[in-house]
C-alpha atoms as a PDB file:
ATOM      1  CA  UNK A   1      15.949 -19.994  67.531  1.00  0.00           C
ATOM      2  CA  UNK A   2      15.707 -18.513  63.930  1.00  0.00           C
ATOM      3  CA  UNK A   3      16.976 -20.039  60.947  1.00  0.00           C
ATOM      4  CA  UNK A   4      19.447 -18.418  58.694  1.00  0.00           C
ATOM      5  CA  UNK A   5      17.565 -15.687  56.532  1.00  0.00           C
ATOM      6  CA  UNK A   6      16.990 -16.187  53.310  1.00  0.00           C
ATOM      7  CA  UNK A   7      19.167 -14.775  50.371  1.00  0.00           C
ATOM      8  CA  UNK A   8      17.375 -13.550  46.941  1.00  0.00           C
ATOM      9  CA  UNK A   9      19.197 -12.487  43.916  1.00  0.00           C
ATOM     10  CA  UNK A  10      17.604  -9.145  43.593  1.00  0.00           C
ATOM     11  CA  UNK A  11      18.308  -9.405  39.799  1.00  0.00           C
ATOM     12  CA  UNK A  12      16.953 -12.267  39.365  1.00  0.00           C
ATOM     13  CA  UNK A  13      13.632 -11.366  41.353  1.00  0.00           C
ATOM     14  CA  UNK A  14      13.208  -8.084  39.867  1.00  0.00           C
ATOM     15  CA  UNK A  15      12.885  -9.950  36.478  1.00  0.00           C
ATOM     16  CA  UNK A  16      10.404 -12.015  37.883  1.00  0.00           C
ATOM     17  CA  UNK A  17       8.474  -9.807  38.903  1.00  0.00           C
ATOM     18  CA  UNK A  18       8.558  -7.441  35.781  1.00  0.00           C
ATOM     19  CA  UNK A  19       7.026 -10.379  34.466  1.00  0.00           C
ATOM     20  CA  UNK A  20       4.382 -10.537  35.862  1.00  0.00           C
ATOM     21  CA  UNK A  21       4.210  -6.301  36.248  1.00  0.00           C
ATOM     22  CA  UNK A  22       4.264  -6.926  32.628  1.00  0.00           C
ATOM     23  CA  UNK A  23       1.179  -9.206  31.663  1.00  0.00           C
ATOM     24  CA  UNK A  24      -1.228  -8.061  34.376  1.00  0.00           C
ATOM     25  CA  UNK A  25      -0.117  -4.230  35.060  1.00  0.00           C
ATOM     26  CA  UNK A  26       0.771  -2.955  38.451  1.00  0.00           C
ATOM     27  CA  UNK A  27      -2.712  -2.633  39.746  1.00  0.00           C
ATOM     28  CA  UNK A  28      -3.462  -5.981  39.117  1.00  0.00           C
ATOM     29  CA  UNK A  29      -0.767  -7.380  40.337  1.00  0.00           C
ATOM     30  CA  UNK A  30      -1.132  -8.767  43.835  1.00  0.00           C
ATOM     31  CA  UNK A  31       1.301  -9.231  46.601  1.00  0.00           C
ATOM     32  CA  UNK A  32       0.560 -13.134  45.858  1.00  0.00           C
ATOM     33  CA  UNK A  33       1.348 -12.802  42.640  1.00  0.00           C
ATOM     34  CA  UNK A  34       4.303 -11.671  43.131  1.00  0.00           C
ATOM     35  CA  UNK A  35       5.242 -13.602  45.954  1.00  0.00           C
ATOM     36  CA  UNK A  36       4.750 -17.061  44.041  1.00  0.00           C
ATOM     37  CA  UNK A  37       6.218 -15.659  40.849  1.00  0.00           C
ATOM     38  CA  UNK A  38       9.538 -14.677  42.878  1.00  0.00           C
ATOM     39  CA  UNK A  39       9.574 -17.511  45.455  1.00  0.00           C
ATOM     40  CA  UNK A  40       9.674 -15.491  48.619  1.00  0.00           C
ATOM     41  CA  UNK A  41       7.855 -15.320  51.354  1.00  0.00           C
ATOM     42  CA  UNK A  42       5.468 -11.526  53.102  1.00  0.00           C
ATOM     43  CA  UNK A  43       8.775 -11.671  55.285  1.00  0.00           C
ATOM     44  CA  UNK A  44      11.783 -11.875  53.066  1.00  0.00           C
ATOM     45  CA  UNK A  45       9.782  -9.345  50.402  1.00  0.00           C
ATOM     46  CA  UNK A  46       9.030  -6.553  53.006  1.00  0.00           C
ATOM     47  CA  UNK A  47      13.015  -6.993  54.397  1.00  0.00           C
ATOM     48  CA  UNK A  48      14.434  -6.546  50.534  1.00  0.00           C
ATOM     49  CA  UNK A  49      11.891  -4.256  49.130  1.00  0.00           C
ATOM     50  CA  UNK A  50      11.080  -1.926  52.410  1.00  0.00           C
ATOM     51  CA  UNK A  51       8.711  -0.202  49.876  1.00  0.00           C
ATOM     52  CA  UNK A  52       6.842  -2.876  48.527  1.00  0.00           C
ATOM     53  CA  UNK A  53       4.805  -3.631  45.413  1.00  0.00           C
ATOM     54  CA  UNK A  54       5.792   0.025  44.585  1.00  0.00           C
ATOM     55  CA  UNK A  55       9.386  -0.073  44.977  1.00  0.00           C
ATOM     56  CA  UNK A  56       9.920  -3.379  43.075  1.00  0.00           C
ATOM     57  CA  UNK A  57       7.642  -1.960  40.195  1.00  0.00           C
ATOM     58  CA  UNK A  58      10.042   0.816  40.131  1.00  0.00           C
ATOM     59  CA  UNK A  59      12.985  -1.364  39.906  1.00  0.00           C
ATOM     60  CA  UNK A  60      11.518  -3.216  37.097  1.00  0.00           C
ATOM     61  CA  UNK A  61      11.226  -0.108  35.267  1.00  0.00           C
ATOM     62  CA  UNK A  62      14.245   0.887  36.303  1.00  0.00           C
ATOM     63  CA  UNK A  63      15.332  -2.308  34.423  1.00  0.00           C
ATOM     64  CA  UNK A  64      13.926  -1.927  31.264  1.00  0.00           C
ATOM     65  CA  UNK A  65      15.340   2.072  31.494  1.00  0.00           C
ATOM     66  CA  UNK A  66      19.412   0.274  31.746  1.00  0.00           C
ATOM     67  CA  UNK A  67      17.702  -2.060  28.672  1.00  0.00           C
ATOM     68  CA  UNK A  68      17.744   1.189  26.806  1.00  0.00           C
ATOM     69  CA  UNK A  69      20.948   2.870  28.157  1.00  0.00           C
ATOM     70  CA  UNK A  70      22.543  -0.319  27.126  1.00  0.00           C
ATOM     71  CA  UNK A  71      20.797  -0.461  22.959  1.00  0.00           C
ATOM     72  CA  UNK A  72      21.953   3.571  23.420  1.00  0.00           C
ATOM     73  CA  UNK A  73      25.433   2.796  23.958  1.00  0.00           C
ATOM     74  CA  UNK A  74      25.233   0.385  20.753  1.00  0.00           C
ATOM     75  CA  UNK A  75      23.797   3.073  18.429  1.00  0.00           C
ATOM     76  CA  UNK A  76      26.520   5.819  19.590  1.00  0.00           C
ATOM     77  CA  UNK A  77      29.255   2.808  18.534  1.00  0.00           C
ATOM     78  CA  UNK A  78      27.567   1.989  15.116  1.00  0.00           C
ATOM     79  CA  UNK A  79      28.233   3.337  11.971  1.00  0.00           C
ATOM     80  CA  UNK A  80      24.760   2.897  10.615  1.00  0.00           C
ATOM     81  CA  UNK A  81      22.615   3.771  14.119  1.00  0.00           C
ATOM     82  CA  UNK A  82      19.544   4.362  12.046  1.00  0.00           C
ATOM     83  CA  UNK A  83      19.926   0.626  10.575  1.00  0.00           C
ATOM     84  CA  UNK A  84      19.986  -0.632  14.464  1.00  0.00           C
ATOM     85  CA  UNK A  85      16.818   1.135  14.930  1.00  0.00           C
ATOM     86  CA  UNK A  86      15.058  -0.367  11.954  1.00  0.00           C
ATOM     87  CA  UNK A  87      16.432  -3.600  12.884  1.00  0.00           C
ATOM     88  CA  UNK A  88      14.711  -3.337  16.422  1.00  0.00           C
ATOM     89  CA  UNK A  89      11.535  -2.265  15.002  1.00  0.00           C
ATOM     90  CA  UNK A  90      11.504  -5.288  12.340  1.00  0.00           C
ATOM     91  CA  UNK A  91      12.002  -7.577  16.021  1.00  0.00           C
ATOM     92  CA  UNK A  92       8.810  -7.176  16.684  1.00  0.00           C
ATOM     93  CA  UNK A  93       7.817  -8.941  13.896  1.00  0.00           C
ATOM     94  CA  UNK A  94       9.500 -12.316  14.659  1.00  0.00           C
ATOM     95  CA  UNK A  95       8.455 -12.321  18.399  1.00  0.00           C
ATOM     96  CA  UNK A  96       5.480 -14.809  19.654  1.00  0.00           C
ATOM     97  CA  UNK A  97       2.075 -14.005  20.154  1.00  0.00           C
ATOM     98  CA  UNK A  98       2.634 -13.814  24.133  1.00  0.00           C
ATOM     99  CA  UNK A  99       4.651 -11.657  23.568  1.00  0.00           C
ATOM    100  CA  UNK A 100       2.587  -9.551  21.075  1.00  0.00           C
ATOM    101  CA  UNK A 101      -0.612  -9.392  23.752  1.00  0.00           C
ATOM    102  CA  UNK A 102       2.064  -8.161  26.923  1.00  0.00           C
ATOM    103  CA  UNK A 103       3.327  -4.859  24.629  1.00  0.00           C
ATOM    104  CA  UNK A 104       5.959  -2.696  26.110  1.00  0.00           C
ATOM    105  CA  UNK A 105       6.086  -2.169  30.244  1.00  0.00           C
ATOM    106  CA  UNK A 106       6.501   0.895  29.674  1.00  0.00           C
ATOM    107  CA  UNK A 107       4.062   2.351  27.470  1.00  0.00           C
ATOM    108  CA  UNK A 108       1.774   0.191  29.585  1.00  0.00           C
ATOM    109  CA  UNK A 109       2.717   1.819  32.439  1.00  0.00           C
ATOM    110  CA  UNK A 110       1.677   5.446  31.116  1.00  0.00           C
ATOM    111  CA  UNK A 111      -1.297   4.592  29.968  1.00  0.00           C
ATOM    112  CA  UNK A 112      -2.324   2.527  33.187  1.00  0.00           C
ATOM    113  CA  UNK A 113      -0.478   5.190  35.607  1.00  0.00           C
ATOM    114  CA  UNK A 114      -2.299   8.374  33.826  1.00  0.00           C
ATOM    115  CA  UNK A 115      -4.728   9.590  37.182  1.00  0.00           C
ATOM    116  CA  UNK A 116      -3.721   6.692  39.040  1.00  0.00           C
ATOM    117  CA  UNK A 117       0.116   7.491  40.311  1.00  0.00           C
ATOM    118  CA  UNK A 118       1.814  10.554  38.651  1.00  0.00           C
ATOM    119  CA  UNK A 119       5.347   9.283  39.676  1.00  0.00           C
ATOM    120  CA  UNK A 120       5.108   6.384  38.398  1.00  0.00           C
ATOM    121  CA  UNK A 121       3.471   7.835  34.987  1.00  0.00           C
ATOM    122  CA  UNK A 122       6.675  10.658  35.114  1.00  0.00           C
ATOM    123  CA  UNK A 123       8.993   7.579  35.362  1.00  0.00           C
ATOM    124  CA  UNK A 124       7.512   5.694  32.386  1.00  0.00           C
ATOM    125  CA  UNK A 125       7.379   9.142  30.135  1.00  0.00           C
ATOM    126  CA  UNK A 126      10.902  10.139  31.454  1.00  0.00           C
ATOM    127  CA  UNK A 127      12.647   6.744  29.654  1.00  0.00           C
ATOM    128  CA  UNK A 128      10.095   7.301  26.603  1.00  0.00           C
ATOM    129  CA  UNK A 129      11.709  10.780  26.440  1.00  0.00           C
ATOM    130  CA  UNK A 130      15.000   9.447  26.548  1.00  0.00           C
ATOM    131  CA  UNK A 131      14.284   6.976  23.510  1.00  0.00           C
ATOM    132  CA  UNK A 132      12.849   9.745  21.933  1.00  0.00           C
ATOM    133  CA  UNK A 133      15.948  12.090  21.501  1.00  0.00           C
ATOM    134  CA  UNK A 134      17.731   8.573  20.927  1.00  0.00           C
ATOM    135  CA  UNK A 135      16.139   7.983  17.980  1.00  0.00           C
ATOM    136  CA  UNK A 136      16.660  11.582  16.743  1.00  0.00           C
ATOM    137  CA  UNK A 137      19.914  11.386  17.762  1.00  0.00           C
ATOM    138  CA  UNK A 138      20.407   8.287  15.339  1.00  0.00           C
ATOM    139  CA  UNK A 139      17.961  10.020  12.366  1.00  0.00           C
ATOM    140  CA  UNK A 140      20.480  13.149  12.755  1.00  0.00           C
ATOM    141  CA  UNK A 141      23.490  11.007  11.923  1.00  0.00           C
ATOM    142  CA  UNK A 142      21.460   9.399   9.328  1.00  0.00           C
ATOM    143  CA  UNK A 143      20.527  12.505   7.590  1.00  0.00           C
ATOM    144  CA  UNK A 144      24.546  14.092   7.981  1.00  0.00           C
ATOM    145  CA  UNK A 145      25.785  10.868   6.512  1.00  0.00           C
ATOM    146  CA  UNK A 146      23.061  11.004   3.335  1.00  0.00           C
ATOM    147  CA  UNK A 147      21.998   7.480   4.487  1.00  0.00           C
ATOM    148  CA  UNK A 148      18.753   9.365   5.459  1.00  0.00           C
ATOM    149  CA  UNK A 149      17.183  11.611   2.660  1.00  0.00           C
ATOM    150  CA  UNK A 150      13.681  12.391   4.375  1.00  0.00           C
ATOM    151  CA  UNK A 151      15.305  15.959   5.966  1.00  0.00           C
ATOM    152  CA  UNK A 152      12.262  16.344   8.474  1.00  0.00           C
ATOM    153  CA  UNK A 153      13.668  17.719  12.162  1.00  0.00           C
ATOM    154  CA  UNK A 154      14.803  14.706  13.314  1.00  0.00           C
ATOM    155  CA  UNK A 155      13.411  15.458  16.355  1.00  0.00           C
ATOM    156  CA  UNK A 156       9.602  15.377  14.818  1.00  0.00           C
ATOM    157  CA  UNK A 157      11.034  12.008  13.251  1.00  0.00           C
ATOM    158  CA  UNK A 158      12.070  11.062  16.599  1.00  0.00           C
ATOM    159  CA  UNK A 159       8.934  11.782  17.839  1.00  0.00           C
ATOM    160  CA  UNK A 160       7.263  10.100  15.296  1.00  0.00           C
ATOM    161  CA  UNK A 161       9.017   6.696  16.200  1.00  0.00           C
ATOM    162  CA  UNK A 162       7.974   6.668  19.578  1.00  0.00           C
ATOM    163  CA  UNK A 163       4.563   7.216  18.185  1.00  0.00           C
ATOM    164  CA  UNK A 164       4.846   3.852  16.233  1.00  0.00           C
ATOM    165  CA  UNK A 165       6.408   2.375  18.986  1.00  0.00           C
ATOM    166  CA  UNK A 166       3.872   2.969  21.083  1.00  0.00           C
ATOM    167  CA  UNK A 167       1.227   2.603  18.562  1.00  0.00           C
ATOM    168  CA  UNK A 168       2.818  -0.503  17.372  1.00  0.00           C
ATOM    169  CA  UNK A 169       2.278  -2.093  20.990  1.00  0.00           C
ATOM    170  CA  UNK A 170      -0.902  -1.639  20.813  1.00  0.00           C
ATOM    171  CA  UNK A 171      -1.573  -2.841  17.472  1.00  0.00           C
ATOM    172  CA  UNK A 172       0.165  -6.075  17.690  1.00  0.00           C
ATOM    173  CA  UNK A 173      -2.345  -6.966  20.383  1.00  0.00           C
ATOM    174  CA  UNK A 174      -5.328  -6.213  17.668  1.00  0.00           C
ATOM    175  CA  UNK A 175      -2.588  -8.274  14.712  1.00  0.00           C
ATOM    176  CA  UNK A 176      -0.413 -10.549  17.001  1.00  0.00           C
ATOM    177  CA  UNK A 177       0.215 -12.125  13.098  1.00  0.00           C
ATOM    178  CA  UNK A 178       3.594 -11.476  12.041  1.00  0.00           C
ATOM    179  CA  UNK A 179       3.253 -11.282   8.641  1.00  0.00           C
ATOM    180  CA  UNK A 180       0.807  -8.497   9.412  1.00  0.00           C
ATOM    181  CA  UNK A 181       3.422  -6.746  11.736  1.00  0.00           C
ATOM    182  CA  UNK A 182       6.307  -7.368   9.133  1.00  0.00           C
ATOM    183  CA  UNK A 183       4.072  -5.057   6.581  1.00  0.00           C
ATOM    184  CA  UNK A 184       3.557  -2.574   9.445  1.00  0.00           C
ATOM    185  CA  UNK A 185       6.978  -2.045  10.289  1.00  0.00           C
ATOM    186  CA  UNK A 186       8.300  -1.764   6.796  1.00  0.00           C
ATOM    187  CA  UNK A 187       5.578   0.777   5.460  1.00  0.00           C
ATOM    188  CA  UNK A 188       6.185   2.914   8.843  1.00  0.00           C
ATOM    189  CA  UNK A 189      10.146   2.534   8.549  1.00  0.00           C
ATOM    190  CA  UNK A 190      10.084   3.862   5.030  1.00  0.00           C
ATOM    191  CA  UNK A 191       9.771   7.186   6.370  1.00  0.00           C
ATOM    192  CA  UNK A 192      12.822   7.352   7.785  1.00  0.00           C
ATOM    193  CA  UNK A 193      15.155   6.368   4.516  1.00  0.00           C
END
């Protein structure tokens, strides 16, 4: 007779996971891996994620994509949006060096994903994108308000913070010193005053 299956919070094991998606990449990541880091067993895994490693990767993009929607929805309520976006930038200088050496899923994902899995690659550059024409968004406010004066198209200043951004995460794996990062950030984020 078979026990009672099993019940996962899918929330909760999609975070795991992304952890671990996180520090080692998707190749890397084994079905062990992720099978210790969530607490489930081939069985359980298989019955909730009927697509595997793959789908639960996706999922903890998916994730960090609502992370964004959700920082979105706090610029389009701000009065300064362009201070928010400074102010997450300037985060990055107070986090710890684990932290510093995992960089963004993300980005990580493109760069890993290039030749490997195209769909996976699209999905990563789709939420880039979409933080990409949020930050212009934000430097167009900035600039109608006069609390921006650099009048560059904000989308090439969009643009150009995704480039830090992604830049950044690489860099604070070379400089996981936040002192170093704090200088960074500011001399970047002048650009956009």
């Amino acid at each position: 007779m078979k026990g009672r299956p099993v019940t996962f919070d899918n929330e909760e094991v999609i975070l795991k996971a992304q952890k671990v998606f996180w520090e080692k990449g998707y190749t890397a990541t084994s079905l062990a891996d992720l099978l210790t880091a969530t607490g489930m067993g081939s069985g359980s895994f298989y019955n909730t994620f009927k697509g595997g490693k793959k789908e639960l990767f996706q999922k903890a993009i998916q994730q960090r994509r609502e992370a964004f929607i959700q920082f979105k929805a706090e610029l389009s309520s701000s009065d300064s949006p362009i201070d928010l976006i400074k102010d997450f930038f300037r985060s990055m200088a107070t986090a710890d060096q684990h932290t510093h050496l995992q960089g963004c899923l993300i980005s990580n994902t493109v760069t890993e994903m290039t030749f490997i899995d195209i769909g996976l690659e699209n999905q990563a550059i789709t939420i880039l994108k979409d933080v990409e024409k949020m930050f212009a968004l934000a430097i167009e406010k900035g600039q109608q308000d006069g609390r921006i004066k650099n009048q560059t198209d904000p989308v090439i200043l969009g643009r150009y913070l995704i480039t830090f951004w992604n830049g950044l995460n690489v860099t604070r794996r070379m400089y996981p010193d936040n002192k170093v990062l704090q200088k960074q950030i500011e001399m970047q984020l002048d650009l956009i005053s």
